[in-house]
Protein backbone atom coordinates (compact mmCIF):
# COMPACT_ATOMS: atom_id res chain seq x y z
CA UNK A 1 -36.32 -13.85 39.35
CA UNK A 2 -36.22 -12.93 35.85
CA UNK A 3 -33.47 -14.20 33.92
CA UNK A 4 -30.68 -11.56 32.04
CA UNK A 5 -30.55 -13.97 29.24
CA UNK A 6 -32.56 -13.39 25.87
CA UNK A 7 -34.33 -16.37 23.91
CA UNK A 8 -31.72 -16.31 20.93
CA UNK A 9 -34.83 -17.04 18.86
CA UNK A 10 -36.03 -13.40 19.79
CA UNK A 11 -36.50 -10.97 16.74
CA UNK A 12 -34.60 -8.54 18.82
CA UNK A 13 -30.83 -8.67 17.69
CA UNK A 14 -28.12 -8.91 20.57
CA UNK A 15 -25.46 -6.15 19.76
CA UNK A 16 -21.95 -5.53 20.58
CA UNK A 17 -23.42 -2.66 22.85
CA UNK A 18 -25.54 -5.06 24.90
CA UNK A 19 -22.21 -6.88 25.17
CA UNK A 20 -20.78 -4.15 26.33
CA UNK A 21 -23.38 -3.37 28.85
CA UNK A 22 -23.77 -6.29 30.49
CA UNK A 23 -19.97 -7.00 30.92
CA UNK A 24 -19.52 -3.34 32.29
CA UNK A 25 -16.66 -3.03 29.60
CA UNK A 26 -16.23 -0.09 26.63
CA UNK A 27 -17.67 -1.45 22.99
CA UNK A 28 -13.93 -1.65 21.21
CA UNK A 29 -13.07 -3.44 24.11
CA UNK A 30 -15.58 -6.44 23.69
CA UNK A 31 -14.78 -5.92 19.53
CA UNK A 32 -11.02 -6.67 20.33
CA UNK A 33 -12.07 -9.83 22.73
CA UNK A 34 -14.89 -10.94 20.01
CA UNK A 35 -12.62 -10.23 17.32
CA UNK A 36 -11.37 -14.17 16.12
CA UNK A 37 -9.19 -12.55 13.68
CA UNK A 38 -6.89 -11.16 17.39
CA UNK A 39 -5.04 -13.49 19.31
CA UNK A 40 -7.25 -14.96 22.05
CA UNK A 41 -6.71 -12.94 25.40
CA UNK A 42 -7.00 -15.31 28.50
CA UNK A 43 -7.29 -12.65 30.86
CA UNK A 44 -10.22 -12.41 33.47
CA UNK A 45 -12.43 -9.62 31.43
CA UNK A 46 -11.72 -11.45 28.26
CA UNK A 47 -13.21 -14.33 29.56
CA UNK A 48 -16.10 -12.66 30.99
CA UNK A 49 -16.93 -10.65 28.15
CA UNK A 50 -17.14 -14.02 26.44
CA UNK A 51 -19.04 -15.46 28.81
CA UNK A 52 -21.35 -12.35 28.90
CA UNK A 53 -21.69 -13.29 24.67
CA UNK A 54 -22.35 -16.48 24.97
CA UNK A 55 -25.56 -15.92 27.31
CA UNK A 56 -26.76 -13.21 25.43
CA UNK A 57 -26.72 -15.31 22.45
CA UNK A 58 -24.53 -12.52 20.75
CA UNK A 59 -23.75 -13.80 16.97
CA UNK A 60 -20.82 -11.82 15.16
CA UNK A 61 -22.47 -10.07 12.39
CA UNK A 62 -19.02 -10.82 10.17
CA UNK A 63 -19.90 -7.58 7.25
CA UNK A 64 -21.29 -5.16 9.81
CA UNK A 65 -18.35 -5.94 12.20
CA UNK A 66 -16.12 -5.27 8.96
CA UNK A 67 -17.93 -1.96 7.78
CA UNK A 68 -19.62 -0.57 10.27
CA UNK A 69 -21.92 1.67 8.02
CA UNK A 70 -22.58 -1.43 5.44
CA UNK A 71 -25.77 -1.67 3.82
CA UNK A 72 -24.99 -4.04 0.43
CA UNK A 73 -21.37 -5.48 1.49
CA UNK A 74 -20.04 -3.90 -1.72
CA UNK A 75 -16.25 -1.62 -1.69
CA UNK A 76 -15.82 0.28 -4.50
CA UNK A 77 -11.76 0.45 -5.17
CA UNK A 78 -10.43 3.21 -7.37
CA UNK A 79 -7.02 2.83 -9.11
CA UNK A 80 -5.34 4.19 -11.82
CA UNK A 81 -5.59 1.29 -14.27
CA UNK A 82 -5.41 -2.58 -14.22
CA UNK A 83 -2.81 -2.61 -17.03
CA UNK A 84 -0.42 -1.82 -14.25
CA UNK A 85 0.76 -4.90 -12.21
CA UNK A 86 1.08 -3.21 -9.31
CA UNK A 87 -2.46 -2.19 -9.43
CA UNK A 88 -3.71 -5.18 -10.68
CA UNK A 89 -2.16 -7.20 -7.53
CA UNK A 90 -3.46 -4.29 -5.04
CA UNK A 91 -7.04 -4.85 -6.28
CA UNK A 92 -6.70 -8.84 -5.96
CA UNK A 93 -5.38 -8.41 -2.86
CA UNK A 94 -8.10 -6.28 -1.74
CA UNK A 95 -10.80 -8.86 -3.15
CA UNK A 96 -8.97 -11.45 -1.42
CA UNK A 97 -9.51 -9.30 2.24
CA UNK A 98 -12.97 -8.25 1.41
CA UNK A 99 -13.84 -12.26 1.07
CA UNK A 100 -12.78 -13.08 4.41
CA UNK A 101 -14.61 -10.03 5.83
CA UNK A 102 -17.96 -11.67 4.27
CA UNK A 103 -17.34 -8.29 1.39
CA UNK A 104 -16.93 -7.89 -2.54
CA UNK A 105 -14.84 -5.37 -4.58
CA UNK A 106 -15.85 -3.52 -7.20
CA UNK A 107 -13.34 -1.33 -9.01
CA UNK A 108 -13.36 1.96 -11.50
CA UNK A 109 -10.18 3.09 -13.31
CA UNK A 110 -8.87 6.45 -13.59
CA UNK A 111 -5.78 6.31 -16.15
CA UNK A 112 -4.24 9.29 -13.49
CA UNK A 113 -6.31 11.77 -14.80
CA UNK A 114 -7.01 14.79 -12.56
CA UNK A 115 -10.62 14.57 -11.20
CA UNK A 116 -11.12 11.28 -12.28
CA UNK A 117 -10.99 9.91 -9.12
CA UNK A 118 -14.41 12.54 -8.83
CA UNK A 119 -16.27 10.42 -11.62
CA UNK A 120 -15.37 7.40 -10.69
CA UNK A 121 -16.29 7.69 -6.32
CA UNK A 122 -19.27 8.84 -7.85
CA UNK A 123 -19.97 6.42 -10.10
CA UNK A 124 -19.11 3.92 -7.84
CA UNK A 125 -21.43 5.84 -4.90
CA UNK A 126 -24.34 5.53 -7.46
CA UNK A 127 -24.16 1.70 -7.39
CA UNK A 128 -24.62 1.63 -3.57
CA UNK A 129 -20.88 1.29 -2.11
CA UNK A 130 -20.87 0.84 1.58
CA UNK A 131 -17.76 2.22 1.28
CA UNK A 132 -14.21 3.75 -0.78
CA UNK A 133 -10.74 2.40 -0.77
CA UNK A 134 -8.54 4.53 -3.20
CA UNK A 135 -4.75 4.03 -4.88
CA UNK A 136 -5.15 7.30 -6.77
CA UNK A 137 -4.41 9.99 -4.33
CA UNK A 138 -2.84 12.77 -5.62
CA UNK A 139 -1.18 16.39 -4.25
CA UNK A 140 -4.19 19.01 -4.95
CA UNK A 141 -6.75 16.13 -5.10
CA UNK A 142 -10.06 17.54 -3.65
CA UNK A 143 -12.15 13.86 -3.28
CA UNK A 144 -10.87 13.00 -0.27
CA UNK A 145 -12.61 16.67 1.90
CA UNK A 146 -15.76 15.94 -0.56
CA UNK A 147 -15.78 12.32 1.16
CA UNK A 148 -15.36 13.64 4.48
CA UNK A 149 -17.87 16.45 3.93
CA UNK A 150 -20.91 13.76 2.69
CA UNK A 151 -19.51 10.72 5.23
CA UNK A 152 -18.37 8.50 2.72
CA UNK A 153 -16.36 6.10 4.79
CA UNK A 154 -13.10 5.87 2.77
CA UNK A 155 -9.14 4.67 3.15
CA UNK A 156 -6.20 5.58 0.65
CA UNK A 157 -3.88 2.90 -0.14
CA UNK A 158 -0.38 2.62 -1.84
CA UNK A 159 -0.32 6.44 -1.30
CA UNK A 160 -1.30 8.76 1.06
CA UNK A 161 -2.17 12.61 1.64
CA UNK A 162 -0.67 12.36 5.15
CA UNK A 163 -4.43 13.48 6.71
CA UNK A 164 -6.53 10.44 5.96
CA UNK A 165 -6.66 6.53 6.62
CA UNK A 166 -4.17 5.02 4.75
CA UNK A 167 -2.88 1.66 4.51
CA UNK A 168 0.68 1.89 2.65
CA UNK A 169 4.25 0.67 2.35
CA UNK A 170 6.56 1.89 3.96
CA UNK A 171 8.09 3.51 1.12
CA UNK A 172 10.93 5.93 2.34
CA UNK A 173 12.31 2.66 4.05
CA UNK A 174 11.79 0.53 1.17
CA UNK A 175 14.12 3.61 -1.15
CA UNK A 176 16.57 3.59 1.41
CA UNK A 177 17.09 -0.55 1.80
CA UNK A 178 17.41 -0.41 -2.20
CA UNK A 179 20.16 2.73 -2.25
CA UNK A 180 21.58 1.00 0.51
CA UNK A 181 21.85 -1.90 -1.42
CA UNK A 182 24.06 -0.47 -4.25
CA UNK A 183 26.43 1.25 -1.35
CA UNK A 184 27.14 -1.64 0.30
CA UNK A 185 28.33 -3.16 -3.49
CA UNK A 186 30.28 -0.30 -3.90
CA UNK A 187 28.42 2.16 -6.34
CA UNK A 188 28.78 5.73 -5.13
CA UNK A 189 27.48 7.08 -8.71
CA UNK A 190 24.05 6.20 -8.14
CA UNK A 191 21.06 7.55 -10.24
CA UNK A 192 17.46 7.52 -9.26
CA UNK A 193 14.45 6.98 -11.70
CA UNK A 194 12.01 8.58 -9.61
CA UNK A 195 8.15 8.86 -10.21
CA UNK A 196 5.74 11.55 -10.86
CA UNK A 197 6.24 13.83 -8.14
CA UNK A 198 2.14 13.94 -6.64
CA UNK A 199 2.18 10.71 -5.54
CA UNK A 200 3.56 10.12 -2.09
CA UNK A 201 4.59 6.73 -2.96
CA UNK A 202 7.05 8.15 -5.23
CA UNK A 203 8.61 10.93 -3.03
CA UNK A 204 8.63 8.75 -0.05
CA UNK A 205 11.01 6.83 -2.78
CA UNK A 206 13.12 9.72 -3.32
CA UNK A 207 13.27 10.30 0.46
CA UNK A 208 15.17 7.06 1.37
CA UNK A 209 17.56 7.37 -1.87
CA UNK A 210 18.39 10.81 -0.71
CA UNK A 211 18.72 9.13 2.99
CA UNK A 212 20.75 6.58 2.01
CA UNK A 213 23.43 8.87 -0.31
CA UNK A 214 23.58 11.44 2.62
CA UNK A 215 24.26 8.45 5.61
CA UNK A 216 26.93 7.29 3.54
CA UNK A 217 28.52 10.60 2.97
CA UNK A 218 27.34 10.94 -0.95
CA UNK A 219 26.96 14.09 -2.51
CA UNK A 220 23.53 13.53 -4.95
CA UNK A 221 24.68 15.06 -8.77
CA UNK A 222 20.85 16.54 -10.12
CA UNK A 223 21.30 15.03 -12.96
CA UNK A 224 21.07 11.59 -11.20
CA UNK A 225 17.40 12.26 -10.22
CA UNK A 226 15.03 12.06 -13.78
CA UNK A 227 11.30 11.98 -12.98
CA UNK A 228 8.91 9.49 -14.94
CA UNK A 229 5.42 8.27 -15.08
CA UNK A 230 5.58 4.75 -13.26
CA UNK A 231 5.48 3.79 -16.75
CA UNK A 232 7.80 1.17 -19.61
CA UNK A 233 8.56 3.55 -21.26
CA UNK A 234 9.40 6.54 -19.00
CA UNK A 235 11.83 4.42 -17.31
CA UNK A 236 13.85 3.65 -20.58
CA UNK A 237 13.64 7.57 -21.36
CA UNK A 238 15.14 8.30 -17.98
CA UNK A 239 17.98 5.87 -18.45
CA UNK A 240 19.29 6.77 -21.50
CA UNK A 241 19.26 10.68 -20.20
CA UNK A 242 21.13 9.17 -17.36
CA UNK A 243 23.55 7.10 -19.39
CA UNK A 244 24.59 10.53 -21.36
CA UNK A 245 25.45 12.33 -18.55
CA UNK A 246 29.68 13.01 -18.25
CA UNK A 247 29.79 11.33 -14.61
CA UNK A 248 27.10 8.52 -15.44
CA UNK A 249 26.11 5.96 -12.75
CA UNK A 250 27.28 2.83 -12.55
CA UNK A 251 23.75 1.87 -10.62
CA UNK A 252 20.60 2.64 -11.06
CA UNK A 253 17.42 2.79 -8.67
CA UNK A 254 14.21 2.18 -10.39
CA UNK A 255 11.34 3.46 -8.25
CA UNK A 256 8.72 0.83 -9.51
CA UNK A 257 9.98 -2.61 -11.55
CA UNK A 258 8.33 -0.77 -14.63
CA UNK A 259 10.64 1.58 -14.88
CA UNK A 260 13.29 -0.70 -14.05
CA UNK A 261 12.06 -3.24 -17.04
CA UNK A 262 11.86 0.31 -19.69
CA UNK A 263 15.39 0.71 -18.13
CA UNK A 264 16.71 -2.75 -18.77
CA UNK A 265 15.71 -2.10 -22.55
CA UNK A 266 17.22 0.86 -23.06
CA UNK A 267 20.05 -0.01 -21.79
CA UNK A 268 20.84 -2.53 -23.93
CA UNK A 269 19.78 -1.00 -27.02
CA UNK A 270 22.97 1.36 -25.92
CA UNK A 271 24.84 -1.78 -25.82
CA UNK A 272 25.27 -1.72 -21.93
CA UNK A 273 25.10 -4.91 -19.86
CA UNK A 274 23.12 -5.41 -16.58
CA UNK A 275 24.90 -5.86 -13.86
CA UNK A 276 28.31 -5.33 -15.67
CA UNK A 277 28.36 -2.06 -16.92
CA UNK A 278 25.36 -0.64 -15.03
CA UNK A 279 23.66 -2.34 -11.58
CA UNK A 280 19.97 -1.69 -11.56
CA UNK A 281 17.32 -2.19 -8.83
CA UNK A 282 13.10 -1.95 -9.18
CA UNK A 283 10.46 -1.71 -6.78
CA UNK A 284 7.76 -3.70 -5.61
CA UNK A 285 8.94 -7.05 -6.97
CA UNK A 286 5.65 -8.14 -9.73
CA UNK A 287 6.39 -11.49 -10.50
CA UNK A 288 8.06 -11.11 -13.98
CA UNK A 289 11.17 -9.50 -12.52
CA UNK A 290 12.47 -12.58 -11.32
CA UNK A 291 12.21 -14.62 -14.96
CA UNK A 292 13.62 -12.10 -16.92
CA UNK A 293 16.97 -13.36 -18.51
CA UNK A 294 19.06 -10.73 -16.19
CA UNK A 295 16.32 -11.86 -12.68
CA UNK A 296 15.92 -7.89 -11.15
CA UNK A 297 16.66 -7.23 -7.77
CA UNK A 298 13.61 -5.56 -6.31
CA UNK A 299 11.73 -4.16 -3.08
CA UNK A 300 9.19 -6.63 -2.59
CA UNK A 301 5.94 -4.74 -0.63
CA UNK A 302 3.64 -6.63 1.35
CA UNK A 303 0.38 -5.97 -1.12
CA UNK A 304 -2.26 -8.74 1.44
CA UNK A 305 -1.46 -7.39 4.24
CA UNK A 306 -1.65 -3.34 3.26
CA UNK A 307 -5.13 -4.86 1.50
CA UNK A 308 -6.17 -6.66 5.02
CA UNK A 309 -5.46 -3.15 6.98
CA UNK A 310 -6.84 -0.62 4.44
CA UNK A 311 -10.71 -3.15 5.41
CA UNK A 312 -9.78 -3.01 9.23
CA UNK A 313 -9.30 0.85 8.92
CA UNK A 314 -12.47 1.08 7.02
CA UNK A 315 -13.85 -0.29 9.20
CA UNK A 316 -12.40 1.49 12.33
CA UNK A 317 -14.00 3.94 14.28
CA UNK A 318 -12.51 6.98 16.64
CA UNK A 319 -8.84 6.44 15.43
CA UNK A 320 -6.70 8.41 16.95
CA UNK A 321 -4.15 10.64 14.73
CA UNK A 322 -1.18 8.90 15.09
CA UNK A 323 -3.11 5.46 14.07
CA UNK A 324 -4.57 7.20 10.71
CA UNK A 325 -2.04 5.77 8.94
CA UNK A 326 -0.56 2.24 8.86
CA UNK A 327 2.83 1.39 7.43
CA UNK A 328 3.67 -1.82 6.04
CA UNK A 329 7.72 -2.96 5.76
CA UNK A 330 8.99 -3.23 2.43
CA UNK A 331 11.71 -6.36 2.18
CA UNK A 332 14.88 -5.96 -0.52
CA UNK A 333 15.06 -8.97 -2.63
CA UNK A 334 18.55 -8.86 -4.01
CA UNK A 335 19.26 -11.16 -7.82
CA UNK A 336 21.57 -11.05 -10.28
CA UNK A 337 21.04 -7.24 -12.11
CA UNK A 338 23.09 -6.06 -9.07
CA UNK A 339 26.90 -6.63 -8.24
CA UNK A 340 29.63 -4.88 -7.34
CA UNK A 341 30.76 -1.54 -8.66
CA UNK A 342 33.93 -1.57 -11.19
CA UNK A 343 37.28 -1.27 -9.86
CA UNK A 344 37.47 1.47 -12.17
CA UNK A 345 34.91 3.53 -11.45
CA UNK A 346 33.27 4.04 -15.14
């Protein structure tokens, strides 16, 4: 009788679908089971599909198993700059993930231009990319249906257009914890620095302030919300317009820790201490925040592990639409630029 198994010296390369085959189970279903990264199942298919792998000779091909489509092992990442910290620790985080999937990084920069993120995917594309992972999508962007329309594989990351794979915080969560934060010391005059309005990292900011003010029974002044550009000094621009205002807060939510640094400045230059006069919390917690000589209370967002799921969703195939996009929890750090609001009220 002719045996099932193959010579594992044989040119011919056991697959996942001969796995699949021979077990009588679907192909995710021996990935999940292979998959060393996913607890071990003990259960009586698990073992037989690795028993079914083992006399095959099946060897996990680590970068095909990681991108599906890959040809060179490279991922081009797109972000706006690395000047930004934020963006600097997303793309280190992302080379860190592509290393363990057997993968390298390469990255392009975009300084937030519109259609920049066109040159760059392109550029990037040119060099022989298995693949995309972008931090620079943008309301009225058009890459991501030019992607789609050519087959690029591709995820977003930080932010999201709602449609595509996406591997993000969970931001509105992460606005509300920090606006939350100030409540519970006793601020009800509480301005927002939010961010450039077409990125949904920044609105899903907004979303949780305006959450927060509304579950405790807050009425949100306009002039409390002033727009920047993630940037030094946008945030200090902000916070003096906020600090000139007749009802001015006595707290301040920053909706990245640049803002919140510009903000510290400005303030005082106007002679106003942090936390006494004015409480002030950042987002996303870089690791300068906690050594400046007033330590900022921050959102700290889980950069490795949105950089581990942006590779598995790259590598993903026949998601379904409610598993497009993955959500990763923010956590509030809480230091010393917050404390309770005046007796007073000014």
């Amino acid at each position: 009788m002719k045996s099932d198994r193959r010579d594992v010296t044989s040119p011919v390369r056991v697959t996942i679908l001969d796995v699949a085959k021979a077990a009588g189970v679907s192909k995710s279903s021996v990935s999940r089971f292979l998959d060393e990264r996913m607890p071990k199942s003990d259960s009586e298919t698990a073992r037989r599909v690795r028993q079914v792998a083992a006399d095959l000779g099946y060897v996990r091909d680590v970068s095909a198993s990681s991108l599906r489509r890959g040809k060179t092992g490279m991922v081009g990442v797109i972000v706006p700059r690395l000047t930004d910290t934020v963006m600097a620790m997303v793309y280190e985080a992302l080379s860190r993930a592509a290393a363990r999937a057997g993968l390298f990084t390469i990255v392009a920069t975009t300084e937030d231009e519109p259609g920049a993120d066109k040159r760059a995917a392109d550029a990037l594309l040119r060099r022989g990319v298995d693949g995309l992972i972008l931090a620079t999508a943008r309301d009225g962007e058009e890459l991501t249906g030019e992607l789609m329309d050519r087959n690029v594989p591709f995820v977003l990351t930080l932010r999201t257009n709602g449609l595509c794979r996406s591997s993000v915080g969970d931001d509105a969560l992460g606005g509300y914890l920090a606006t939350r934060h100030l409540i519970d010391l006793g601020h009800r005059r509480i301005g927002l620095i939010a961010g450039p309005a077409f990125a949904s990292s920044a609105r899903g900011r907004t979303e949780g302030y305006r959450s927060a003010m509304a579950e405790a029974g807050l009425e949100v002044n306009p002039g409390w919300v002033r727009e920047s550009t993630f940037g030094i000094e946008s945030g200090g621009e902000a916070a003096r317009a906020l600090m000139q205002l007749s009802d001015c807060p006595t707290a301040i939510f920053a909706i990245n820790d640049n803002t919140a640094i510009g903000a510290m400045s400005a303030l005082s230059r106007m002679g106003l201490s942090v936390p006494g006069d004015v409480s002030l919390a950042g987002y996303n917690d870089i690791p300068i925040v906690s050594h400046l000589p007033t330590p900022l209370t921050s959102v700290k967002v889980p950069f490795d592990q949105i950089a581990t799921v942006a590779f598995e969703l790259l590598a993903a195939e026949d998601l379904k639409p409610q598993d497009l996009i993955r959500m990763a929890t923010p956590t509030l750090i809480p230091r010393k630029s917050t404390a309770p609001a005046p007796q007073n009220g000014k």
